[in-house]
Structures are given as C-alpha cells and as structure tokens.
C-alpha atoms as a PDB file:
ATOM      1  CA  UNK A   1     -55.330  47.372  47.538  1.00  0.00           C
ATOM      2  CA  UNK A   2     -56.907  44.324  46.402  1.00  0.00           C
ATOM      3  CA  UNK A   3     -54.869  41.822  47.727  1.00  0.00           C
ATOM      4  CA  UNK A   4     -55.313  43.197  50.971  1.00  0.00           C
ATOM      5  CA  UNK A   5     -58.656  42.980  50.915  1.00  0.00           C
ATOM      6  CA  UNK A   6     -58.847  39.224  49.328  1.00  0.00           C
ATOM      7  CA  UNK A   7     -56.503  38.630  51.923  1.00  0.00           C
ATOM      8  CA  UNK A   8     -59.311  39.688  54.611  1.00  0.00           C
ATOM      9  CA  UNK A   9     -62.480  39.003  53.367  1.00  0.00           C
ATOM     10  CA  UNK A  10     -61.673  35.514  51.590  1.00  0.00           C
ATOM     11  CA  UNK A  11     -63.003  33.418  54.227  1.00  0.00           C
ATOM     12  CA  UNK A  12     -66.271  34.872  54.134  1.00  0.00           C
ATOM     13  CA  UNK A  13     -66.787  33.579  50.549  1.00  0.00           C
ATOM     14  CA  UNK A  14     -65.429  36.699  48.808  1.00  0.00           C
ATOM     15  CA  UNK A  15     -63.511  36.590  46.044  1.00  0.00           C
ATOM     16  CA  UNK A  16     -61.997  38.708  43.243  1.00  0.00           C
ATOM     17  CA  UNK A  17     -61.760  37.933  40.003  1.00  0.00           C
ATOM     18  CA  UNK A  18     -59.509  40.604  38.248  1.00  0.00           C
ATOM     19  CA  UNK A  19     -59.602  40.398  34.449  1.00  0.00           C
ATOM     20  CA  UNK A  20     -57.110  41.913  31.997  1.00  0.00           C
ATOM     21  CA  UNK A  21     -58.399  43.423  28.530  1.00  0.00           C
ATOM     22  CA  UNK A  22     -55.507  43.542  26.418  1.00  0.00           C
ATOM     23  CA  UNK A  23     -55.584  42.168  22.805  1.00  0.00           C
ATOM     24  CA  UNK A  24     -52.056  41.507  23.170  1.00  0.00           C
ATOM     25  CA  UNK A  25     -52.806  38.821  25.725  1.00  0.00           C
ATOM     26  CA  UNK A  26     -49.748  37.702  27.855  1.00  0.00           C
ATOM     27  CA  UNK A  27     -46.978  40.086  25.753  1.00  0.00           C
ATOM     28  CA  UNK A  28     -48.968  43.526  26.986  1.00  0.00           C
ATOM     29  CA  UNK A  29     -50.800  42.104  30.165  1.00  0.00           C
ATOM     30  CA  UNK A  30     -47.634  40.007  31.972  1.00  0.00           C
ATOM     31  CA  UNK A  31     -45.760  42.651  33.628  1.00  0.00           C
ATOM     32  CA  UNK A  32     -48.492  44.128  35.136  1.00  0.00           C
ATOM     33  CA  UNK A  33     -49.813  41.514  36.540  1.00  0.00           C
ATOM     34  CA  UNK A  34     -46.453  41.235  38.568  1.00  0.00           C
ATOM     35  CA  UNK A  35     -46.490  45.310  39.509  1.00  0.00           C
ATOM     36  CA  UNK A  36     -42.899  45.440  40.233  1.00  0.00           C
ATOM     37  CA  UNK A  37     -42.350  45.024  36.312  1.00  0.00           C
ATOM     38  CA  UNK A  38     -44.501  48.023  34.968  1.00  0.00           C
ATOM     39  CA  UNK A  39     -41.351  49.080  33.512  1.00  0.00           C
ATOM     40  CA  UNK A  40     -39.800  52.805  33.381  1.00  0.00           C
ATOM     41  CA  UNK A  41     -43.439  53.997  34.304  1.00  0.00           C
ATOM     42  CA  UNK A  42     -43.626  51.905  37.304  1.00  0.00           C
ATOM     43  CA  UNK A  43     -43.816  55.003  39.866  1.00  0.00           C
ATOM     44  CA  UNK A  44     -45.991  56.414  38.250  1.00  0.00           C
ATOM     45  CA  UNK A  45     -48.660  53.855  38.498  1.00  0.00           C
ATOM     46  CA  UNK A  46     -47.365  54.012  42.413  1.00  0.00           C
ATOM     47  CA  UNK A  47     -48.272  57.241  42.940  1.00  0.00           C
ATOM     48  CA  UNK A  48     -51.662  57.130  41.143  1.00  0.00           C
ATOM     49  CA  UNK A  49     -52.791  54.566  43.285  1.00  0.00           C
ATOM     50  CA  UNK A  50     -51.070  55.790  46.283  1.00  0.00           C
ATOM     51  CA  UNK A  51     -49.053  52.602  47.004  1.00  0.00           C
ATOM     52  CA  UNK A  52     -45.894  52.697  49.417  1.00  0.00           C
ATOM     53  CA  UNK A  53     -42.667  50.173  47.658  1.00  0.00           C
ATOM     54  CA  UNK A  54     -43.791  47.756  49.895  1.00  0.00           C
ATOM     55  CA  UNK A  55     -47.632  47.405  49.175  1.00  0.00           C
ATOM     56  CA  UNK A  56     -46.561  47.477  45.527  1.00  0.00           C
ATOM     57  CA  UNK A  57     -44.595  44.579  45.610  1.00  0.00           C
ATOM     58  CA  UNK A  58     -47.095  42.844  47.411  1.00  0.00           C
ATOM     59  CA  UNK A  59     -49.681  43.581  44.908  1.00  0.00           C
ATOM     60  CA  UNK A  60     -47.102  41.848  42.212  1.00  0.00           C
ATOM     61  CA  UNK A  61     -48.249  38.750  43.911  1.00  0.00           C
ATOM     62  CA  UNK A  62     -51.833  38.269  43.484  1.00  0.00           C
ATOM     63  CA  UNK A  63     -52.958  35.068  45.109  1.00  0.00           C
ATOM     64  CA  UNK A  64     -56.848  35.677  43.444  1.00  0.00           C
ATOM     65  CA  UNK A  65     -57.533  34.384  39.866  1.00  0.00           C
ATOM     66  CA  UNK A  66     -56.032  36.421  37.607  1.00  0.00           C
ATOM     67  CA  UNK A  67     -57.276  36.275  33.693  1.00  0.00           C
ATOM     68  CA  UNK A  68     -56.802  37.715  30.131  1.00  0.00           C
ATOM     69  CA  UNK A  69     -59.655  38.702  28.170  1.00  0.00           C
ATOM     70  CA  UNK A  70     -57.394  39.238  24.502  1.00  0.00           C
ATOM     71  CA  UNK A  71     -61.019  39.381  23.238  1.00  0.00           C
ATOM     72  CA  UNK A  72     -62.319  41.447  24.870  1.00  0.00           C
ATOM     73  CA  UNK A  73     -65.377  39.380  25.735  1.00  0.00           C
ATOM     74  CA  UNK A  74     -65.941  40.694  29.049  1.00  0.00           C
ATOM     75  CA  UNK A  75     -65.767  44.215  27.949  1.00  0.00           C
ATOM     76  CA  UNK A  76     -68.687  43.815  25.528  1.00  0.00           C
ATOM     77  CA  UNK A  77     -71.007  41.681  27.570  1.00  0.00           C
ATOM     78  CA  UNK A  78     -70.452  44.291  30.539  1.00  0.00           C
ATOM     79  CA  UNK A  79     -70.075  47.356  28.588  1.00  0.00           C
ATOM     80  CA  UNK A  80     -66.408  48.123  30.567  1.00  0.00           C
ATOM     81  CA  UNK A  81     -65.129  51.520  29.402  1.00  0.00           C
ATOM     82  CA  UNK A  82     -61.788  52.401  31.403  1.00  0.00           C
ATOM     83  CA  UNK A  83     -59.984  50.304  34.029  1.00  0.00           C
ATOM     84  CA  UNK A  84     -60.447  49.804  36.629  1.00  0.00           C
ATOM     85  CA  UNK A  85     -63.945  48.689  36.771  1.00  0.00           C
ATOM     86  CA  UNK A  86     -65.648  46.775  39.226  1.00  0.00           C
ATOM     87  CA  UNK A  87     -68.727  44.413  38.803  1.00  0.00           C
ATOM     88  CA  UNK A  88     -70.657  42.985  41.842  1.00  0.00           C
ATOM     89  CA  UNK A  89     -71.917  39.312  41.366  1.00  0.00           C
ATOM     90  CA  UNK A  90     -73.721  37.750  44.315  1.00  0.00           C
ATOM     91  CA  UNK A  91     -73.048  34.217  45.381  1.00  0.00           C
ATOM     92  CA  UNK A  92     -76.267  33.257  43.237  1.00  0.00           C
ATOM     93  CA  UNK A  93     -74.595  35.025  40.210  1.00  0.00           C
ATOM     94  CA  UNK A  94     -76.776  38.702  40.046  1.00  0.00           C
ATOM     95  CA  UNK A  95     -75.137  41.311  39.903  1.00  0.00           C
ATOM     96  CA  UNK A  96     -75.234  43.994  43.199  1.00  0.00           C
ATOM     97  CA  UNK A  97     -73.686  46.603  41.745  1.00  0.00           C
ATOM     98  CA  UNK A  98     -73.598  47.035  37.881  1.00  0.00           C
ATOM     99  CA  UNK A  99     -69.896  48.213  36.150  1.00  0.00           C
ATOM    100  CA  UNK A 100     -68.508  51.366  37.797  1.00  0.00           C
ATOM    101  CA  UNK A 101     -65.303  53.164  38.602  1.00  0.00           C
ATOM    102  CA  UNK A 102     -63.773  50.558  41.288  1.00  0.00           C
ATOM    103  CA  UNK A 103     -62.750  53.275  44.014  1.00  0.00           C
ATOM    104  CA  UNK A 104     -60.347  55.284  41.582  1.00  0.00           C
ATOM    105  CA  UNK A 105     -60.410  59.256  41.481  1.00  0.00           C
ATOM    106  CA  UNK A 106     -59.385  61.576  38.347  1.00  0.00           C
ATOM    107  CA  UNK A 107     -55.756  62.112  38.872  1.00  0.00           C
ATOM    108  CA  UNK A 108     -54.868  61.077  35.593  1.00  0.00           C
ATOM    109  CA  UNK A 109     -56.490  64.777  34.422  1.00  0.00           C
ATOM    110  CA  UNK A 110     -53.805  66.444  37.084  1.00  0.00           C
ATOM    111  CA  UNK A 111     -50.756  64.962  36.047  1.00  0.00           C
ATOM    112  CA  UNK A 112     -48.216  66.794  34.901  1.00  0.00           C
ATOM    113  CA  UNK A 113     -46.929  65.187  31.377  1.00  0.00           C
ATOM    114  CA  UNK A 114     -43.836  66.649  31.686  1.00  0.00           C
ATOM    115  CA  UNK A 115     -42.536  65.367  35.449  1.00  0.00           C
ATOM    116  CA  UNK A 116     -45.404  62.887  35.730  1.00  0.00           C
ATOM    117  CA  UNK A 117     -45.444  64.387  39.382  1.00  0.00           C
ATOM    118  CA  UNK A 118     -49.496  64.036  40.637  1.00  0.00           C
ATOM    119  CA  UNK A 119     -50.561  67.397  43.168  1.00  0.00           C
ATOM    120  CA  UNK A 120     -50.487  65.787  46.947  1.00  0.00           C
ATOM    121  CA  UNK A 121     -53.773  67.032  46.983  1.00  0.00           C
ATOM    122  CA  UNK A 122     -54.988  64.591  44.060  1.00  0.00           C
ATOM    123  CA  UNK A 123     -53.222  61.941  45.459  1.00  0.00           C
ATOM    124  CA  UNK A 124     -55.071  62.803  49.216  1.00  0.00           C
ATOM    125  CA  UNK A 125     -58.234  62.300  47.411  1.00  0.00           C
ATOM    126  CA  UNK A 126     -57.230  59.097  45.695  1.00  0.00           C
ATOM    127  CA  UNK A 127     -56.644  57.436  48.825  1.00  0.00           C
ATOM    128  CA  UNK A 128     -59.999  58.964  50.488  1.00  0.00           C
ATOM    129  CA  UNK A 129     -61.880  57.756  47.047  1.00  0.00           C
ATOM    130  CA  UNK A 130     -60.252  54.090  47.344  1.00  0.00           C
ATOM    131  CA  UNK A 131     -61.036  53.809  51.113  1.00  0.00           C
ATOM    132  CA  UNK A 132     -64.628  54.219  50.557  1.00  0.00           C
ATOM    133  CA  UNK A 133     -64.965  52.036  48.357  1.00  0.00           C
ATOM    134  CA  UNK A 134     -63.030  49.385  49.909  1.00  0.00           C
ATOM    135  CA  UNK A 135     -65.562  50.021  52.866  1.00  0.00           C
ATOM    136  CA  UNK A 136     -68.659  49.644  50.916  1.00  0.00           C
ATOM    137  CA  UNK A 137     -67.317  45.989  49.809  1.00  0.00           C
ATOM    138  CA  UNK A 138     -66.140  45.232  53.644  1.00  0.00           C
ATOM    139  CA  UNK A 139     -70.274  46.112  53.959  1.00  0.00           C
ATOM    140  CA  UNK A 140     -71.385  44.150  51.059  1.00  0.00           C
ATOM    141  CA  UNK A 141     -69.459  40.560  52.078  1.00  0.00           C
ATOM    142  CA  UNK A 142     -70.653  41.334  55.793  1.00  0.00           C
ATOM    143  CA  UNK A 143     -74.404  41.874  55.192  1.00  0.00           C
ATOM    144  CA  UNK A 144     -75.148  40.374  51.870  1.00  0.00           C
ATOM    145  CA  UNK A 145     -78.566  41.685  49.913  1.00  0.00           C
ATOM    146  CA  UNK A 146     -78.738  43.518  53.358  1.00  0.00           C
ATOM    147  CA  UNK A 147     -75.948  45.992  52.619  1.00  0.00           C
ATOM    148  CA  UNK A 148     -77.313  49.229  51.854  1.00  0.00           C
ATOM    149  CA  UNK A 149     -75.013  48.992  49.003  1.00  0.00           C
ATOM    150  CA  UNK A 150     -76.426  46.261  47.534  1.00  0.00           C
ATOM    151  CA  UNK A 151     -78.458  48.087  44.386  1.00  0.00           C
ATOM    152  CA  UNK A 152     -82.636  47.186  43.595  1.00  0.00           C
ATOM    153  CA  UNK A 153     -83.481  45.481  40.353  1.00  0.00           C
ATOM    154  CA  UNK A 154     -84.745  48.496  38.945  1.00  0.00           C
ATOM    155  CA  UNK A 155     -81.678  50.993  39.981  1.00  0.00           C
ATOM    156  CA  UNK A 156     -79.462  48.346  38.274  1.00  0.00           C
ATOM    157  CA  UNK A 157     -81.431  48.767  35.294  1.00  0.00           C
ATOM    158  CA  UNK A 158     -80.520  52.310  35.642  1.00  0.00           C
ATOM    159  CA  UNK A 159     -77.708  52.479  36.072  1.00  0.00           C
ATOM    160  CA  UNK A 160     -76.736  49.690  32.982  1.00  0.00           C
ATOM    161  CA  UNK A 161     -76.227  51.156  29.544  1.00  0.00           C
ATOM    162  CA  UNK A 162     -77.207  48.967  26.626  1.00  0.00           C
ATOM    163  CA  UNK A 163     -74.896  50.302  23.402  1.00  0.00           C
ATOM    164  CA  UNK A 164     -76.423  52.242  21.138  1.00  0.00           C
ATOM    165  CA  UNK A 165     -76.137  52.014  17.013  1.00  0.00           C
ATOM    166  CA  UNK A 166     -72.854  53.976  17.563  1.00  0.00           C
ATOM    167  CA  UNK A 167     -71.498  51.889  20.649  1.00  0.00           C
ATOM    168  CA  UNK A 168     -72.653  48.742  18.437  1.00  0.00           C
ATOM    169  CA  UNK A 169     -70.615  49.760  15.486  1.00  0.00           C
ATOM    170  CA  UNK A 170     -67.542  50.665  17.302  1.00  0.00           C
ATOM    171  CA  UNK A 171     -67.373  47.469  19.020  1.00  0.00           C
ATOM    172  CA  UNK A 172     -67.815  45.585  15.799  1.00  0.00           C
ATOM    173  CA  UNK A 173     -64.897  47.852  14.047  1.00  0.00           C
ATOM    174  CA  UNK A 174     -62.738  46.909  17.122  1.00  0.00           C
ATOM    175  CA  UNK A 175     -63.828  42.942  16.969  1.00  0.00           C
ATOM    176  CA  UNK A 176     -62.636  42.957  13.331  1.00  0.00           C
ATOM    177  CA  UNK A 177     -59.043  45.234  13.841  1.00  0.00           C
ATOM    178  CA  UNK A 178     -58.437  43.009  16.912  1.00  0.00           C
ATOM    179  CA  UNK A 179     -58.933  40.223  14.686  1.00  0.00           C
ATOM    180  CA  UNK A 180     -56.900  41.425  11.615  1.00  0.00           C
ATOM    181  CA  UNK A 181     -54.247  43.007  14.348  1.00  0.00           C
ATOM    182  CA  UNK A 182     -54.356  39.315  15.700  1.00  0.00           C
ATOM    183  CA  UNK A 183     -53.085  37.679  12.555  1.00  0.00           C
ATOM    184  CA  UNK A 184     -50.173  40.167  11.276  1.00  0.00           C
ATOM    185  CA  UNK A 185     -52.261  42.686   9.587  1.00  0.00           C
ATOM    186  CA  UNK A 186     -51.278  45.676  11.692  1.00  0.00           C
ATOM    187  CA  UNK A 187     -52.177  47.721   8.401  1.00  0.00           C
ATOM    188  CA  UNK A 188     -55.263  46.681   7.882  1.00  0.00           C
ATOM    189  CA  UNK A 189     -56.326  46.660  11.797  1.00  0.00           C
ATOM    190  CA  UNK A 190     -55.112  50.789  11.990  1.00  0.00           C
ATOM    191  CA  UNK A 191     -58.071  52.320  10.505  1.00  0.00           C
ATOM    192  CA  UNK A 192     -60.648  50.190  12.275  1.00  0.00           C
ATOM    193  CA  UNK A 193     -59.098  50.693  15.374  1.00  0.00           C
ATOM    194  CA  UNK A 194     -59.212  54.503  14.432  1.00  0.00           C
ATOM    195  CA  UNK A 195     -63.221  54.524  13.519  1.00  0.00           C
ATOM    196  CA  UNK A 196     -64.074  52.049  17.001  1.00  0.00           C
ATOM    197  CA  UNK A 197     -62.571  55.352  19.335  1.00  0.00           C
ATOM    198  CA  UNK A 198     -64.150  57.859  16.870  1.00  0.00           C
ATOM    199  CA  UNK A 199     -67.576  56.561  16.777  1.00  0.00           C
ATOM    200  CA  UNK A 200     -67.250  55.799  20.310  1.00  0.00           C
ATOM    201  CA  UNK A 201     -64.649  58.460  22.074  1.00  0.00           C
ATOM    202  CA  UNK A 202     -65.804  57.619  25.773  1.00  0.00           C
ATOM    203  CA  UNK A 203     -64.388  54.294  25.091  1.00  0.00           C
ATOM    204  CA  UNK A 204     -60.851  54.328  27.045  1.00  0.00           C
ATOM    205  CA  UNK A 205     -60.896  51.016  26.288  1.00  0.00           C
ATOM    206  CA  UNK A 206     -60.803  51.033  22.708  1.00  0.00           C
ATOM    207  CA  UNK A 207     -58.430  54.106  22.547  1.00  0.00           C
ATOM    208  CA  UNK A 208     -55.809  52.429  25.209  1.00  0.00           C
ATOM    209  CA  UNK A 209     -55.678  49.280  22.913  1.00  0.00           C
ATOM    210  CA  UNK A 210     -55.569  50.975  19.364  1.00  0.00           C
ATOM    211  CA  UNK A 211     -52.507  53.109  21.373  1.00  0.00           C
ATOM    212  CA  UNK A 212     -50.932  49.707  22.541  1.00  0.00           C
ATOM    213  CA  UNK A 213     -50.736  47.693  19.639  1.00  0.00           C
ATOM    214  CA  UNK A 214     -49.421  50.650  16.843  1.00  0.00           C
ATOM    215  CA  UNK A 215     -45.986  49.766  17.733  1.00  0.00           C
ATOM    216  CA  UNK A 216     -44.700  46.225  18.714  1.00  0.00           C
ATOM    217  CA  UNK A 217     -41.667  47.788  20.521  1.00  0.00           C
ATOM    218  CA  UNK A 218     -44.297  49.284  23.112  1.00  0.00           C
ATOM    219  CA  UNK A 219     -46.585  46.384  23.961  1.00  0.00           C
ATOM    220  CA  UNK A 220     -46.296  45.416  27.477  1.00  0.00           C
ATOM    221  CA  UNK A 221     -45.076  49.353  28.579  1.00  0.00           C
ATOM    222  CA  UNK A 222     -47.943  51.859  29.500  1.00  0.00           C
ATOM    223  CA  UNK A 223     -50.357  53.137  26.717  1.00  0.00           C
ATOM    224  CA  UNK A 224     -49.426  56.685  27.682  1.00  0.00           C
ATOM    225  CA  UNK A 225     -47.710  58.527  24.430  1.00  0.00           C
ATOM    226  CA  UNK A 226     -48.588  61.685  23.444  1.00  0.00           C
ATOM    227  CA  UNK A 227     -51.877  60.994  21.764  1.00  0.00           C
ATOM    228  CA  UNK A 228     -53.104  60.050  24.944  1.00  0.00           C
ATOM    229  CA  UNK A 229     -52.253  62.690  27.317  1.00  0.00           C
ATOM    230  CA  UNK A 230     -53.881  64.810  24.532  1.00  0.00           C
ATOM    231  CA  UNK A 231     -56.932  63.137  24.656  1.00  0.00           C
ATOM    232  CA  UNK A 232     -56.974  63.249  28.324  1.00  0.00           C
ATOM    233  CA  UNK A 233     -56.092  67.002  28.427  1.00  0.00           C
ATOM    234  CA  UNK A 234     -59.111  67.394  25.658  1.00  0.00           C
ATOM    235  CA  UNK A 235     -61.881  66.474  28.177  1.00  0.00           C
ATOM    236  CA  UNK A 236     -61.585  69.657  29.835  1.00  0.00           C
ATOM    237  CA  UNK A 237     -64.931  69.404  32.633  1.00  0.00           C
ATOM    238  CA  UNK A 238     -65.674  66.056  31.953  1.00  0.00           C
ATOM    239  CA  UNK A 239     -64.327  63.069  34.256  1.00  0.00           C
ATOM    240  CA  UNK A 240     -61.916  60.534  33.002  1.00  0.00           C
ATOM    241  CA  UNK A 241     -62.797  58.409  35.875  1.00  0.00           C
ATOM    242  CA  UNK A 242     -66.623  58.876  36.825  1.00  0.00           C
ATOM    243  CA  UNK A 243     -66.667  58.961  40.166  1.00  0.00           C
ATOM    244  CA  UNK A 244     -69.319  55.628  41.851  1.00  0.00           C
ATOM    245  CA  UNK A 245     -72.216  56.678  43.039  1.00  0.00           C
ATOM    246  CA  UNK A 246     -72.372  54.622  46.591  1.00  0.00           C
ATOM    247  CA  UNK A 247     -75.726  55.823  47.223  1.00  0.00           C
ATOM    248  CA  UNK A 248     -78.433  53.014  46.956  1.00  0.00           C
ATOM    249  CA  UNK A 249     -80.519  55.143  44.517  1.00  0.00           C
ATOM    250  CA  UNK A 250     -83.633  55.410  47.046  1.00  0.00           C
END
C-alpha cells in the first residue's frame, strides 16, 4: 500500500518515512523490510493486509527511507503503541494529524489461531478501512492546511496522550531490559520486560518486543506464539487496532 502511494504522490513533496521499532535492530527488522522474506508466516501478513503475490513483492522493495529505531526513541517521543502507526508532519515540521492507527482494521481479533484463515468479511473491511485512509492522505498532499483532514491546534492536543506515572515507569523498565537485553543479559532483561507490559498492558509495543527477544531462535519470525494470541483473545470488546477518527473534530 505504501509504495503505491509514494510512488504517486512523491512529486508533490510527499514522502514517507517508515520506521521499524525492534530492539533487535537489523536481525528482527531485515526480513520484513523485504516482505517476500516474512518467513513461514508470510501469508498471513498477506491476507491481513489484503495484498495480492504481486503487490507483496512490490512492497519488498521500498524505494522511501526506511529506518530502525532499536531504541525505541521514536516510540517514546510519539507515544506509538501498536504498528502500524501513522504521524502527519507538515512541510514546516507540525504535526497534522497526531499518532493513530494508519488505515488498519481489527482482524487480528478474528483470526483463527488454529488455520490462521481471516473471515472474508474481516478482510472486506480491511481493504475498505485502508482505502480511506489512503484517501484522506491523497487529500492532505493535495490541499495542504486546507484539507479538512488536517487537525486544529487544540484537537491535536486532544487527541495526544502525555504518559502517565504508570506509562512513565513502564517505559523506563523497558529502556533498562532493552539495555541489559542489548548486552547479553537476557536474564536480567526478562523481568523488566515483564513489569513494562504489566504496568502498561495497552502497550503492543512493549509486549511484541518482550515476545521477540525471549528466544534468539525466533528473532526476525513474527512475534505471534501463544502468549500473544492469548492476550489478543483476552481483550474481548476492546479494539486491538483503534480505529482513526478521520473526522476533523469540529
């Protein structure tokens, strides 16, 4: 999806900046940033995003700046929860839209763990969900500030969520496991990582990392063992993805 639209928007000054948190770095994040090596898992990061083979392959090929964030810098200064996430930054560097849900709908709550099959029905919406949004940022690089997308001052302020004490202390447990992870001391890093997702659960972020780096064998492959499926299955009414609100807030 967003090569395509790099590909026809880039010469009107847009461009996409696509930023990988993994505190692996290039051993977790390299494979899928070329799509066609997302391993065994592969079609079923296809199907969520509702790519055909050939679209996939092309999306292996970014031709936009592609980055690693091992430290998870841009997480913390834009309080990023799940990917993806999407952050609008004006030409003058303000942001237009503050962090939300970049055009993704909750199909990871209806997939089956045992066939990883996704209802067509999910998958219908998917596309519908990513379509919109792709049109609101076709609107945005056409009519700048003038996009009724484009959000006020004060409905950015909103929307934004400062961390609270717990937020705070869950991203300084995960700064120092990271860190310990980061030099060899996998044993040390566990229980930190563990107290970051409990004080801060939301955090999909947090829990996909402390998931990707308990086993060394599994870094690069999807974060998607059993503990996770049973934390996504544990969410019952609440989203996994929350939806973006493309209303201007007037």
């Amino acid at each position: 999806m967003w090569q395509g639209i790099y590909e026809e928007l880039r010469d009107q000054g847009f461009v996409i900046l696509a930023i990988a948190l993994d505190t692996a770095g290039e051993a977790a994040a390299g494979a899928f940033a070329r799509a066609g090596d997302a391993g065994a898992l592969g079609p079923l990061a296809k199907r969520i995003m509702g790519w055909s083979d050939a679209l996939w392959a092309r999306a292996g090929r970014p031709t936009y700046p592609c980055l690693l964030d091992a430290q998870h810098a841009v997480a913390e200064l834009y309080d990023i929860t799940n990917v993806p996430m999407a952050v609008w930054i004006d030409e003058e560097g303000r942001i237009a839209r503050p962090p939300e849900t970049a055009g993704a709908f909750d199909v990871v709550k209806q997939i089956d763990v045992k066939t990883f099959s996704i209802p067509d029905e999910a998958a219908r919406r998917g596309e519908e969900a990513r379509s919109r949004y792709v049109e609101a940022v076709r609107d945005w690089v056409r009519h700048g500030r003038r996009s009724r997308y484009v959000l006020s001052p004060e409905e950015i302020a909103r929307r934004s969520h400062g961390p609270g004490e717990a937020a705070a202390r869950a991203q300084a447990c995960f700064q120092l496991a990271a860190w310990l992870w980061r030099r060899g001391d996998a044993e040390a890093a566990r229980p930190l990582f563990e107290e970051a997702v409990r004080l801060r659960p939301e955090s999909w972020t947090f829990r996909r990392q402390k998931l990707a780096v308990a086993d060394a064998a599994a870094i690069g492959n999807f974060a998607a063992g059993p503990e996770y499926w049973e934390a996504v299955q544990a969410l019952g009414d609440q989203p996994y993805y929350e939806p973006p609100d493309l209303g201007n807030g007037s």
